[in-house]
Protein backbone atom coordinates (compact mmCIF):
# COMPACT_ATOMS: atom_id res chain seq x y z
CA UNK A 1 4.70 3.84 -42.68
CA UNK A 2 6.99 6.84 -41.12
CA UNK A 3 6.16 6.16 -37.24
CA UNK A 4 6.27 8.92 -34.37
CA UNK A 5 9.72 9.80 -33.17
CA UNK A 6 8.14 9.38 -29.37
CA UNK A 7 8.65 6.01 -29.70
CA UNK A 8 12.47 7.11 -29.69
CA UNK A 9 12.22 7.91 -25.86
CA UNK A 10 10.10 4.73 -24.63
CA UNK A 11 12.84 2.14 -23.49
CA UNK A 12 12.06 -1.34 -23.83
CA UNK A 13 11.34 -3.35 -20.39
CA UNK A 14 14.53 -5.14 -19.40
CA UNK A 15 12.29 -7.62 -17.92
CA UNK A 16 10.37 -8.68 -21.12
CA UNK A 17 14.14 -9.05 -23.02
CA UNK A 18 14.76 -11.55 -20.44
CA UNK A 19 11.09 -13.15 -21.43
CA UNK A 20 12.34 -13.35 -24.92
CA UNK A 21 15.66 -15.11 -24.58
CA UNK A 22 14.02 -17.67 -21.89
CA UNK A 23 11.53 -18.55 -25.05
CA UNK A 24 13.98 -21.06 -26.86
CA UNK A 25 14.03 -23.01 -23.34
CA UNK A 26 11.85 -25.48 -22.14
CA UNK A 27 12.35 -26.55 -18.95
CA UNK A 28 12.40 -22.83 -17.35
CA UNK A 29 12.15 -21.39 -13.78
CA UNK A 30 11.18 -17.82 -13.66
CA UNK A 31 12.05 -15.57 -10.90
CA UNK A 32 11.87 -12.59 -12.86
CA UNK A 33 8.03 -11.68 -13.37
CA UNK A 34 6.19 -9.77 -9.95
CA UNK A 35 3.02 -12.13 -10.59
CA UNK A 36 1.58 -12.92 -7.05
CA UNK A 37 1.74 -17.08 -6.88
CA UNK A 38 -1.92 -17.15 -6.04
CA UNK A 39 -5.36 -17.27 -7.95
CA UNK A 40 -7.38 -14.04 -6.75
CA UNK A 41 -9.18 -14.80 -3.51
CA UNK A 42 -12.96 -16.76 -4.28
CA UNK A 43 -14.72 -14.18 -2.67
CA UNK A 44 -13.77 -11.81 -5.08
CA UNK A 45 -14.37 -14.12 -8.29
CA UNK A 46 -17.69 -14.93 -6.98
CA UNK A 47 -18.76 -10.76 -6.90
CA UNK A 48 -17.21 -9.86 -10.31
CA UNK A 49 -19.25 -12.85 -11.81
CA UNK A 50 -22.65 -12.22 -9.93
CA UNK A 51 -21.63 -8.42 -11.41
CA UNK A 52 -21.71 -9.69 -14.47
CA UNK A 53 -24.95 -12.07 -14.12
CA UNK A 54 -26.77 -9.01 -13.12
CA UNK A 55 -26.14 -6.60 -16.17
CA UNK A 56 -23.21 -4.65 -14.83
CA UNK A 57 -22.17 -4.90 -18.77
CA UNK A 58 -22.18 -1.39 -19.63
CA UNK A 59 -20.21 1.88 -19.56
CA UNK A 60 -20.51 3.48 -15.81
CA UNK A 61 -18.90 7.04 -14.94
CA UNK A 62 -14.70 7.48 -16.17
CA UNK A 63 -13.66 7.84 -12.48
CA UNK A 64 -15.28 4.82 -11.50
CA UNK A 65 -18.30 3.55 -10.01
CA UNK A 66 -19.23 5.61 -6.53
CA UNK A 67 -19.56 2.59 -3.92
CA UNK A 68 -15.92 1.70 -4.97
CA UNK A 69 -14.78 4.71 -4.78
CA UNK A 70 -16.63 5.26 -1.48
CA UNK A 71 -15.18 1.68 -0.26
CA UNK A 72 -12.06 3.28 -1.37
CA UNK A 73 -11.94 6.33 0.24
CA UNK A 74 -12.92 4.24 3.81
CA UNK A 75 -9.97 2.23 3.30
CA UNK A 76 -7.63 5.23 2.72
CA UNK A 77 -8.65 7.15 5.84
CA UNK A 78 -8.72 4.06 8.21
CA UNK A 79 -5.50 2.20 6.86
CA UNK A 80 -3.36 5.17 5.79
CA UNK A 81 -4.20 8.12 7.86
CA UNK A 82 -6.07 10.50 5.12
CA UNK A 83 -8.93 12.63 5.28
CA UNK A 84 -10.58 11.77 1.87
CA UNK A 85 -14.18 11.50 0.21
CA UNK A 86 -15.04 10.10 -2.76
CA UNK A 87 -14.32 12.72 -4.86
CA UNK A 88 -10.66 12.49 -4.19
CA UNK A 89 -10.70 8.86 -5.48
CA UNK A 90 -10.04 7.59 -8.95
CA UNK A 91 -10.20 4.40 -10.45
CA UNK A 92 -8.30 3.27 -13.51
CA UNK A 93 -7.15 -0.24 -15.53
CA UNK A 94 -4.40 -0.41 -12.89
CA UNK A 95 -1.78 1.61 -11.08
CA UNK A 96 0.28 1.88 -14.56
CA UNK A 97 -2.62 4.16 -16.28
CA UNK A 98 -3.03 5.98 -12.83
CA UNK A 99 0.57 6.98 -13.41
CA UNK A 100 0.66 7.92 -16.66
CA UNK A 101 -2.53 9.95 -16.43
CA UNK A 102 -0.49 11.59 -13.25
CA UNK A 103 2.46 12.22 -15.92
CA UNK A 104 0.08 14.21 -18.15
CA UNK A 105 -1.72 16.30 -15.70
CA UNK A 106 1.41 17.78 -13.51
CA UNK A 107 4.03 17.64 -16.66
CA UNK A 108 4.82 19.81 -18.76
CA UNK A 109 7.48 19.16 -21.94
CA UNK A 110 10.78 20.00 -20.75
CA UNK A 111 10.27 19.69 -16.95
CA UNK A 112 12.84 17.37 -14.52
CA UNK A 113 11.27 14.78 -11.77
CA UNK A 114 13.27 13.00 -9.75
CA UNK A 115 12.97 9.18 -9.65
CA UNK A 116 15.24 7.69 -7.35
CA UNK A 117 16.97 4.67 -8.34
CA UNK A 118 17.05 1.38 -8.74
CA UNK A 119 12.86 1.79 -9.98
CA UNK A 120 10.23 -0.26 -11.55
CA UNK A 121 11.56 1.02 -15.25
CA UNK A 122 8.19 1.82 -16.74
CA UNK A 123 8.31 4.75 -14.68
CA UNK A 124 10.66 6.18 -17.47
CA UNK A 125 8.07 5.45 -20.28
CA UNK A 126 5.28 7.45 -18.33
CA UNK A 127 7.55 10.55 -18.12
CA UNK A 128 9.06 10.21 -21.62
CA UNK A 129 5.22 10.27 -23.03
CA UNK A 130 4.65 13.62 -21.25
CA UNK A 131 7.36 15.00 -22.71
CA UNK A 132 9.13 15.30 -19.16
CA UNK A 133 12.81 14.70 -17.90
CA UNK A 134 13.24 11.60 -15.14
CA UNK A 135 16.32 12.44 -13.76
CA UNK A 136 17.86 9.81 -11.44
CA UNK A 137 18.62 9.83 -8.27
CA UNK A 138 20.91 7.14 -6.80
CA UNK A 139 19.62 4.65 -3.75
CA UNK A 140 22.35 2.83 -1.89
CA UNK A 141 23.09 -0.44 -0.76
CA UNK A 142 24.70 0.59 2.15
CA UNK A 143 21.38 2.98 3.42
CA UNK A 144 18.86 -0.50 2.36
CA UNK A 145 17.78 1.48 -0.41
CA UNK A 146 15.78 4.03 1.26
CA UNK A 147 15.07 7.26 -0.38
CA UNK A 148 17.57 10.05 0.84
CA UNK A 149 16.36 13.73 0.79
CA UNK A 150 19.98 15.08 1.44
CA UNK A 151 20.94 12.87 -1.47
CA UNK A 152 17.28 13.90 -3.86
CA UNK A 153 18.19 17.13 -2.84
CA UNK A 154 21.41 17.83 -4.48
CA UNK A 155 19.42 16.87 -7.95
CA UNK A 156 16.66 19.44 -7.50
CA UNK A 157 17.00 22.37 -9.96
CA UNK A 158 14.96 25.15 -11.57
CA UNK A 159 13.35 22.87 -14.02
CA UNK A 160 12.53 20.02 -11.06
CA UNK A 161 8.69 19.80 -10.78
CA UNK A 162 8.29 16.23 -8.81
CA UNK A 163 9.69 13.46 -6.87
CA UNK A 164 8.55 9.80 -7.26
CA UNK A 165 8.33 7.38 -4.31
CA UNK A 166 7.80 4.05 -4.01
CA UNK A 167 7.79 2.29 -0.72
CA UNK A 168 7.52 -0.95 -0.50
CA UNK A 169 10.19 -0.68 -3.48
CA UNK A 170 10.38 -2.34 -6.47
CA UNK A 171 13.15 -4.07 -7.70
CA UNK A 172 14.86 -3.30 -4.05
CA UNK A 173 12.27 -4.37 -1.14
CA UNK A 174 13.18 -1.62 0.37
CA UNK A 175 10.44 -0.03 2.72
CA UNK A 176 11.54 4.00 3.04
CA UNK A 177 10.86 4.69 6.99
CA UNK A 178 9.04 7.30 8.64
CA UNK A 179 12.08 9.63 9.18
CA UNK A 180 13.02 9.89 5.75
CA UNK A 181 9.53 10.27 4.43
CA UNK A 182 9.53 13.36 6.90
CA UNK A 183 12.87 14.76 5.81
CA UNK A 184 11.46 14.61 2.00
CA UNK A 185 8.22 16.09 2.92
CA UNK A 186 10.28 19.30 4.18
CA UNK A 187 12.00 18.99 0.96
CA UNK A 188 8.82 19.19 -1.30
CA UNK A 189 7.52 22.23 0.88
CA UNK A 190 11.01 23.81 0.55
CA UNK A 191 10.93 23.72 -2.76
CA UNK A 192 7.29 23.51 -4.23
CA UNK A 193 7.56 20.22 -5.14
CA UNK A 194 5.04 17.23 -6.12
CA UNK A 195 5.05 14.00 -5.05
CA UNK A 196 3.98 11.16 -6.96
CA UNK A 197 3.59 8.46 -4.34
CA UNK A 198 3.52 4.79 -6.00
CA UNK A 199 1.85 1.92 -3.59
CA UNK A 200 1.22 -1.03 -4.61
CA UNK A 201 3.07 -2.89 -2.39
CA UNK A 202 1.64 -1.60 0.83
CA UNK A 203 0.53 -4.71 2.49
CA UNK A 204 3.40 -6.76 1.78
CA UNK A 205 5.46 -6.01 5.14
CA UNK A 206 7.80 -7.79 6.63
CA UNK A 207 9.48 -8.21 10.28
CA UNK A 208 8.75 -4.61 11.86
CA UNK A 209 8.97 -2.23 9.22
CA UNK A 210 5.76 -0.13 8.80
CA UNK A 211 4.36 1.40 5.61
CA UNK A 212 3.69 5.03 5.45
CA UNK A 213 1.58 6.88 3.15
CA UNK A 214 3.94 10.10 2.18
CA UNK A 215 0.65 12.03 1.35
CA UNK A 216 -0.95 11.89 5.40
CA UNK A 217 1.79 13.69 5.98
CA UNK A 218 0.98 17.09 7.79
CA UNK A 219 0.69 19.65 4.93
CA UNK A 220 1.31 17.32 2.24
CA UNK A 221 -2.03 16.00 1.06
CA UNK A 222 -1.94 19.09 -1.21
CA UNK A 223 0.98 18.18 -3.32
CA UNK A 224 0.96 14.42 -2.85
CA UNK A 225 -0.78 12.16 -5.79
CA UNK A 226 -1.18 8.08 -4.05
CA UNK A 227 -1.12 5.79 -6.37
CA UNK A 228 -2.19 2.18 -5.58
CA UNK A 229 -3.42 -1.54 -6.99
CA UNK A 230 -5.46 -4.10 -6.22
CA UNK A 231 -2.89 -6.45 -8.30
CA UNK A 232 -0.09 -7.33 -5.71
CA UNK A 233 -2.41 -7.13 -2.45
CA UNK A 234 -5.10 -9.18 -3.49
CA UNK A 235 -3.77 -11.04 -6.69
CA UNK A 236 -5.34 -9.09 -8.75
CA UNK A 237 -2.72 -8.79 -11.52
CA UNK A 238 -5.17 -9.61 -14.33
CA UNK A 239 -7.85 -7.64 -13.36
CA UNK A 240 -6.47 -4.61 -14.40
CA UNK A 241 -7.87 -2.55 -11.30
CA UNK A 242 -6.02 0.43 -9.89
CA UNK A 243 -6.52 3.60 -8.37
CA UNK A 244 -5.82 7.46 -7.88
CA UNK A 245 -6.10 9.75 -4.61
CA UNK A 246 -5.42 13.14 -4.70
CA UNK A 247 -6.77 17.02 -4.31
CA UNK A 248 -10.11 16.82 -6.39
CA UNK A 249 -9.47 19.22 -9.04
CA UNK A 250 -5.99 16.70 -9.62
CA UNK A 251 -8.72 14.06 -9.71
CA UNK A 252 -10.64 16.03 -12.40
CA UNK A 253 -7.76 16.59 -14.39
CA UNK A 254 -6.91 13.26 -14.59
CA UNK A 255 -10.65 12.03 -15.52
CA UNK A 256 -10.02 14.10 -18.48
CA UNK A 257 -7.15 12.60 -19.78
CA UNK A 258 -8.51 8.87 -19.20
CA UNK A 259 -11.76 10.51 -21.07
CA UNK A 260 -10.36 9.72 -24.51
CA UNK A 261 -8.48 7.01 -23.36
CA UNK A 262 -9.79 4.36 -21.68
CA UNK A 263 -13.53 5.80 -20.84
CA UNK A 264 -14.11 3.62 -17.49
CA UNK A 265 -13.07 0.59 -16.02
CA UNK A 266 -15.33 -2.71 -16.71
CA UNK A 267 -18.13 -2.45 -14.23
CA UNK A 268 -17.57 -5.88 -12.88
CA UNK A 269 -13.95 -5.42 -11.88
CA UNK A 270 -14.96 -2.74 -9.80
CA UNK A 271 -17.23 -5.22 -8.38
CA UNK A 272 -14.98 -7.21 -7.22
CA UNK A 273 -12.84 -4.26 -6.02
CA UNK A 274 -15.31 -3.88 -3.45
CA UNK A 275 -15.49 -7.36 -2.27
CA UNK A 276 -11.50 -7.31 -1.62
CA UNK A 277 -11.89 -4.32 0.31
CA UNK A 278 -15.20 -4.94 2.60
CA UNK A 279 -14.66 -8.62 2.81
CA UNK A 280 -12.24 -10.56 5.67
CA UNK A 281 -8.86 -9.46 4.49
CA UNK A 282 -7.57 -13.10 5.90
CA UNK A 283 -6.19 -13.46 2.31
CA UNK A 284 -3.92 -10.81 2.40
CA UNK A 285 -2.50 -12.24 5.73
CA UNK A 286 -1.87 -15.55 4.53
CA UNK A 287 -0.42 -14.28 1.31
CA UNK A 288 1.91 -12.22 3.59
CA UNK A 289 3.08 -15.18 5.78
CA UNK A 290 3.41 -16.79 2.83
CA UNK A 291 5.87 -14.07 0.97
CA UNK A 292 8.02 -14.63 4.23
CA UNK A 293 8.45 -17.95 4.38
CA UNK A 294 9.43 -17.60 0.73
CA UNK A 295 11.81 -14.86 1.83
CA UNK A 296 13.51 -16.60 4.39
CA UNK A 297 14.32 -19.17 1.89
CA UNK A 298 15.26 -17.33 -0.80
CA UNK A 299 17.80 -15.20 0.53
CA UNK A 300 19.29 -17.55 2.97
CA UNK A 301 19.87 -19.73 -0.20
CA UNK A 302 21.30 -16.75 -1.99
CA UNK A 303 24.02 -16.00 0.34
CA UNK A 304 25.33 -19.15 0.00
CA UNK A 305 26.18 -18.50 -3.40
CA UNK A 306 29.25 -18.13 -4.44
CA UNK A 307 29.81 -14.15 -5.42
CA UNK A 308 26.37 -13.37 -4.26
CA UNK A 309 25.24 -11.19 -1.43
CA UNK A 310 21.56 -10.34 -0.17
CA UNK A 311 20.39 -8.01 2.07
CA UNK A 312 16.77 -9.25 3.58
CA UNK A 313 14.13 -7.15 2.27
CA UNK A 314 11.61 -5.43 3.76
CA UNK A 315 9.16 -5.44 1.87
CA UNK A 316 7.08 -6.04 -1.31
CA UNK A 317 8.22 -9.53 -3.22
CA UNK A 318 11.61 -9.28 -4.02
CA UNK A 319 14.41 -10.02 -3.04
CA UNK A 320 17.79 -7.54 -4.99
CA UNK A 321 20.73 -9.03 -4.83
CA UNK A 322 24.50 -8.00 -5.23
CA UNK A 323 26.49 -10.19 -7.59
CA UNK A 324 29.67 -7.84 -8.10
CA UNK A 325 32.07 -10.48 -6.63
CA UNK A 326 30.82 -13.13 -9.65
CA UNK A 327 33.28 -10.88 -11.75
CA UNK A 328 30.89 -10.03 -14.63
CA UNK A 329 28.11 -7.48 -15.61
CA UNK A 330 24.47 -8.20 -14.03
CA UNK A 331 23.29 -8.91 -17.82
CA UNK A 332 26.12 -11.44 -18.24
CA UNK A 333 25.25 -13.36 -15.49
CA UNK A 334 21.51 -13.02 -16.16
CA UNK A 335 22.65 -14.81 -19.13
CA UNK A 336 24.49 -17.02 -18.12
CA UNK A 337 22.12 -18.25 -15.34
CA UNK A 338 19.58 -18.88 -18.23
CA UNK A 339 21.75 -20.47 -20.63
CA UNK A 340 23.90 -22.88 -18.21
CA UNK A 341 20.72 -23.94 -15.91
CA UNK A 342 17.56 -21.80 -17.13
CA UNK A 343 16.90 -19.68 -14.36
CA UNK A 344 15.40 -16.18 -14.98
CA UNK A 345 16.40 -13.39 -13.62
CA UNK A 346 16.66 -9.80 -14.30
CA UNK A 347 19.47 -7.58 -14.67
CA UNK A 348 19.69 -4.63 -11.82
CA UNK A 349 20.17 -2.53 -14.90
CA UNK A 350 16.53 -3.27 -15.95
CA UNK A 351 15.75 -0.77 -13.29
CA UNK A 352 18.15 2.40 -14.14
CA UNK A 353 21.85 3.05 -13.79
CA UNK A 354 22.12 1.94 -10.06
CA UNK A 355 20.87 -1.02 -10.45
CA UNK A 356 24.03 -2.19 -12.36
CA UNK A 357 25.76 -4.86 -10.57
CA UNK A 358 22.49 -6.62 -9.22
CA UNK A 359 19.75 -9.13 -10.14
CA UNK A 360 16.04 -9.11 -8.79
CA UNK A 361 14.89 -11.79 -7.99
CA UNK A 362 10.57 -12.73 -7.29
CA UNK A 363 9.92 -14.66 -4.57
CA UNK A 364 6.23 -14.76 -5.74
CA UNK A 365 7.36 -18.26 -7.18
CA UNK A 366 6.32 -21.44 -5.46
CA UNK A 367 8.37 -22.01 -2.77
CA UNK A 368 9.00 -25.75 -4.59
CA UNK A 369 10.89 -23.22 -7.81
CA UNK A 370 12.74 -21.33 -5.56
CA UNK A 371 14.21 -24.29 -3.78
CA UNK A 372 14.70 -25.85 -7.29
CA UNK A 373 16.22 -22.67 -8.79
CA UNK A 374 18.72 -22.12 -5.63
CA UNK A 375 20.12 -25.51 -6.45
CA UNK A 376 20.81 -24.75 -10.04
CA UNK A 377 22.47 -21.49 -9.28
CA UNK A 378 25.04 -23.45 -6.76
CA UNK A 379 25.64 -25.62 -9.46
CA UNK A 380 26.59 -22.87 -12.08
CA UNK A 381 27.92 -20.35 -9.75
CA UNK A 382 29.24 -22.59 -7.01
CA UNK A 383 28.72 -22.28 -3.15
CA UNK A 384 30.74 -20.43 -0.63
């Protein structure tokens, strides 16, 4: 069977090779996977089964059921500082098919966006389906990651038609602050540009730092597409359940596209959608003291590694460290961290050029596997 040479540009997740090679080992720790290390909040269960008791088992309308996307529209004008209805809200089977409907809808074959870097690497698969360019755009150490527009704008060309953000960052942690955000809203506007605003990570803040939607920005609703989850907020990975804000005819374009896709969302995810947004968000708070605590540990325990360095992140749950002083590439001491005492990590090259010279690490993990894996490391790496 002759297969599509698209499949050519799709790179394979840097994460899932590290999957594969921990498969031959048994007694595993995983730091690499961003699962939350919590079962979805009971409240939630309890309204996507009653959903599902009470005949919510058919198709409902491709941009999602209306009291969701009502609930959802609240939320994004009393959390994030928009001025939305309904009708600039829509729902998909998670952030990832919110993206790559936004892919198909603003690119066309041949154009550039900018995706600064270190990034969550299916980015590049969403653009390389539309036929686009992701050109990338370095993120420093030195800066905490955060997206530079004097830096983004040294990239932008004649063919640029976009910028992706994401803030709370991942692999980095890094939470881009208001300033900056301003500086590359002026950017867009100088230059007619789009943003594509990833969020997932919005509720997992840390210390003082303060998330800030790019698209309440003043004149920037217009050219910004917000792209959020339920997954990481609300431990929600396995619900599938994402969502879309943007100009309405954006949000009619991409209703199109997930058309033939997808069709809708199951009914009773939605469901429970709406009970994680209109219920006591306690959850989320002791999730996010929880994250902290993890933190704390984590990167304390890191910097006493020998050849490792961590700044503290700021956000979402990850922690990026830089191993340069071990001597050896980030995928040879991904490797060897596996091999020599089964801890799984992920290269910084996972997540684009800049990432070389790093690992992620999760600190979604049980505070009991991080301890555990912190000890193996000293013993393979040594302490300082």
């Amino acid at each position: 069977m002759r297969l599509s040479d698209r499949l050519d540009r799709l790179p394979v997740s840097g994460i899932r090779k590290m999957f594969s090679l921990a498969e031959k080992y048994d007694d595993t720790i995983n730091l690499c996977i961003g699962e939350p290390g919590f079962d979805t909040p009971s409240h939630i269960i309890e309204k996507g089964c009653w959903a599902l008791q009470n005949g919510y088992t058919k198709y409902v309308a491709n941009a999602g059921i209306m009291p969701l996307r009502e609930a959802l529209a609240d939320k994004m004008n009393c959390d994030n500082g928009f001025n939305v209805k309904a009708e600039n809200i829509m729902v998909n089977f998670g952030a990832g098919q919110a993206l790559m409907e936004t892919m198909q809808v603003i690119l066309n074959p041949g154009d550039d966006i900018l995706v600064p870097n270190p990034c969550f690497s299916n980015y590049f698969g969403y653009i390389a389906l539309a036929g686009a360019n992701a050109i990338t755009v370095p993120t420093y150490e030195k800066d905490h990651f955060h997206i530079k527009a004097e830096i983004l704008e040294k990239y932008i060309t004649e063919k640029t038609k976009a910028i992706f953000i994401n803030t709370p960052c991942n692999p980095t942690g890094a939470v881009t602050p208001l300033e900056d955000l301003e500086k590359i809203a002026e950017l867009a506007k100088k230059y007619d540009l789009i943003i594509v605003s990833d969020e997932p990570y919005e509720k997992i803040i840390f210390d003082n730092n303060k998330h800030v939607s790019i698209g309440s920005l003043p004149g920037m609703f217009e050219r910004t597409i917000t792209v959020n989850s339920f997954s990481k907020t609300y431990a929600m990975t396995g619900w599938r359940l994402g969502y879309a804000v943007a100009p309405a005819e954006v949000i009619k374009a991409m209703i199109q596209v997930q058309g033939p896709l997808t069709a809708n969302v199951t009914a009773a995810m939605q469901f429970g959608g709406i009970a994680a947004l209109t219920e006591s968000q306690s959850c989320v708070n002791e999730m996010v003291q929880e994250y902290l605590k993890r933190r704390n540990i984590l990167v304390k325990g890191l910097n006493e590694i020998k050849g490792i360095s961590c700044l503290m992140p700021e956000g979402a749950f990850y922690a990026f460290a830089n191993i340069q002083d071990v001597g050896m590439s980030a995928k040879d001491v991904a490797i060897k961290l596996l091999d020599e005492v089964q801890v799984v990590t992920t290269p910084g090259d996972a997540f684009g050029p800049a990432g070389e010279g790093f690992l992620r690490f999760s600190f979604a993990a049980s505070e009991d596997n991080i301890v555990a894996a912190l000890e193996r490391m000293k013993n393979c790496l040594g302490e300082k």
